[in-house]
Protein backbone atom coordinates (compact mmCIF):
# COMPACT_ATOMS: atom_id res chain seq x y z
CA UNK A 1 0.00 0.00 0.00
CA UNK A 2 3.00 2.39 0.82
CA UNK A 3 4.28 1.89 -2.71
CA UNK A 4 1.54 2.64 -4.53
CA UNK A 5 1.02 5.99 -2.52
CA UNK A 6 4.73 6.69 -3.18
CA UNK A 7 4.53 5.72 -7.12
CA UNK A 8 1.38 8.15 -6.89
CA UNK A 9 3.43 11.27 -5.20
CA UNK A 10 6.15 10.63 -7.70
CA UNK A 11 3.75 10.50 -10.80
CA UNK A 12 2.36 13.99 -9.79
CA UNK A 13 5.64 15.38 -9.09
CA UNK A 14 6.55 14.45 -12.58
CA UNK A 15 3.32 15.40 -13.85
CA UNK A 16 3.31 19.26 -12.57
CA UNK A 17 7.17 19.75 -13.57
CA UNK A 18 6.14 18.42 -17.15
CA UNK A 19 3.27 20.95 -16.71
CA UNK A 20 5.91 23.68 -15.16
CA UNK A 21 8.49 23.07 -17.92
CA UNK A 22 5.71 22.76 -20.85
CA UNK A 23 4.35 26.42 -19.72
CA UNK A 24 7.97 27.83 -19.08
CA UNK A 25 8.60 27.07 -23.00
CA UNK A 26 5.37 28.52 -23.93
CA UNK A 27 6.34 31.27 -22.68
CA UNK A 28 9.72 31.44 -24.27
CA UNK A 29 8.22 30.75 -27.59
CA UNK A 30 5.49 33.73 -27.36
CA UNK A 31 8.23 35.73 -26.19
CA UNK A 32 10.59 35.12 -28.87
CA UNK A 33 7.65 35.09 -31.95
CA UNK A 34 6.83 38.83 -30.05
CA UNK A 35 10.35 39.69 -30.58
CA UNK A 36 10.78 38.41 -33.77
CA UNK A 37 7.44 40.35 -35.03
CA UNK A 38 8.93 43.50 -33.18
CA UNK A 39 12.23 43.22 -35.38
CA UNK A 40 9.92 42.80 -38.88
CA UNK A 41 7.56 45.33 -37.87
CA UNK A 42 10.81 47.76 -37.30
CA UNK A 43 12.70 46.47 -40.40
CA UNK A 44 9.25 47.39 -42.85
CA UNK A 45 10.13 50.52 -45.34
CA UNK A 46 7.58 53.36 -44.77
CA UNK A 47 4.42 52.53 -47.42
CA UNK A 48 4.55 56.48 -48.86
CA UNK A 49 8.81 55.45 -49.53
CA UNK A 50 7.71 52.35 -51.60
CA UNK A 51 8.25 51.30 -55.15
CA UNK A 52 5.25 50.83 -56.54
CA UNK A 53 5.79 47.24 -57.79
CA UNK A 54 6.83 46.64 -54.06
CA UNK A 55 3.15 48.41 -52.50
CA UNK A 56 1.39 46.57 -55.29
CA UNK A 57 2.68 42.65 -53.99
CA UNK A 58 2.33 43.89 -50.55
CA UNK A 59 -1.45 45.11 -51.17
CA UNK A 60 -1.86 41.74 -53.14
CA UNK A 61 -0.27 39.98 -50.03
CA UNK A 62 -3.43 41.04 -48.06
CA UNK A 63 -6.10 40.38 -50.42
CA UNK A 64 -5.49 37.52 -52.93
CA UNK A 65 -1.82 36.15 -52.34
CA UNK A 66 0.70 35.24 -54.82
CA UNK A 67 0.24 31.51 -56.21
CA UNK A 68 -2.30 32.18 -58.16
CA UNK A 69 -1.89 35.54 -59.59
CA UNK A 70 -0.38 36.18 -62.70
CA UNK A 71 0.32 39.55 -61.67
CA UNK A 72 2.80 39.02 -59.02
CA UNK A 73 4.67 36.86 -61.48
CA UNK A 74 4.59 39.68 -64.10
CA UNK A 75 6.09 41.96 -61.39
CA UNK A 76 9.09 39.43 -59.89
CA UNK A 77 10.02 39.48 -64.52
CA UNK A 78 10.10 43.11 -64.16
CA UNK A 79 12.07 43.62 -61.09
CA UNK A 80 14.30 40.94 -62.67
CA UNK A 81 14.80 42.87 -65.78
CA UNK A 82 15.39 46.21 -63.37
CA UNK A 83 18.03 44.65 -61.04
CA UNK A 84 18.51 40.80 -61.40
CA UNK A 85 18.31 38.59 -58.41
CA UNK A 86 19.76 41.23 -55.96
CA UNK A 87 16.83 43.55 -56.57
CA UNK A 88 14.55 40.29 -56.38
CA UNK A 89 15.53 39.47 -53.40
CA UNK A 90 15.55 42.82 -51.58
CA UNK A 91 11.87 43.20 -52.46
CA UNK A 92 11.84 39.57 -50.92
CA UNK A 93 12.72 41.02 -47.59
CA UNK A 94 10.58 43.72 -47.76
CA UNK A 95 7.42 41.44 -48.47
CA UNK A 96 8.71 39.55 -45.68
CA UNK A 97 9.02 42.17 -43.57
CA UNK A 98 5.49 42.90 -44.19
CA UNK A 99 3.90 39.04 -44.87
CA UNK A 100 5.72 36.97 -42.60
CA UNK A 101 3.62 33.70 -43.67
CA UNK A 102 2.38 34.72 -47.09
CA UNK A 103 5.77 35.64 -48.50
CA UNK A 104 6.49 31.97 -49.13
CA UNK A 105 4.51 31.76 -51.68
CA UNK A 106 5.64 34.79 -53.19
CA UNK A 107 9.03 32.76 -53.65
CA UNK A 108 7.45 29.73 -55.36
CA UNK A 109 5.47 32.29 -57.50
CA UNK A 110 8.51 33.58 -58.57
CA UNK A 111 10.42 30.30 -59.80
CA UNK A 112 12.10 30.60 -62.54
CA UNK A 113 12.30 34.15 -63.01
CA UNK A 114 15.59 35.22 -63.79
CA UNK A 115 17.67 33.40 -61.30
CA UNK A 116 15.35 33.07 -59.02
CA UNK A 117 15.01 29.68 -57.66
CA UNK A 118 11.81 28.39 -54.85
């Protein structure tokens, strides 16, 4: 009987420092992504100091994304033929800075433009 009331006390020792630990890296994590946000958020170019090109895939970032509109493509050829990859992939960062999630697909839509590679 003494066992099992010690193998009990042990489980629920382990069980709240799982608990402890599991809500000490939450915490971490939602610290960090905060951060991280913080850093983007300071990083983003003014929208009135813009290209145009750049507003227009950041505006098409918030309503229809990239995969599956022509347009972005059309803009990724033209910043190719401006600057090459370099300028691509500053206006990468920028989206970035602005679409932390969506901006993947702005580098699949642009595959095979230029240099570009996904």
């Amino acid at each position: 009987m003494r066992a099992t009331r010690v193998t009990r006390m042990f489980r629920d020792f382990k069980e709240r420092r799982r608990r402890k630990r599991a809500e000490r890296n939450q915490s971490i994590l939602v610290r960090y992504q905060a951060q991280a946000a913080d850093r983007r958020e300071a990083a983003r170019t003014p929208p009135g100091q813009l290209d145009p090109l750049v507003r227009e895939l950041i505006d098409m970032g918030y309503e229809s994304g990239y995969l599956d509109n022509p347009r972005a493509r059309k803009i990724g050829e033209l910043l190719n033929s401006r600057g090459g990859l370099g300028l691509m992939q500053d206006v990468y960062y920028e989206v970035l800075n602005w679409h932390f999630v969506t901006a993947r697909e702005l580098q699949r839509a642009w595959h095979g433009v230029g240099d570009w590679q996904a």
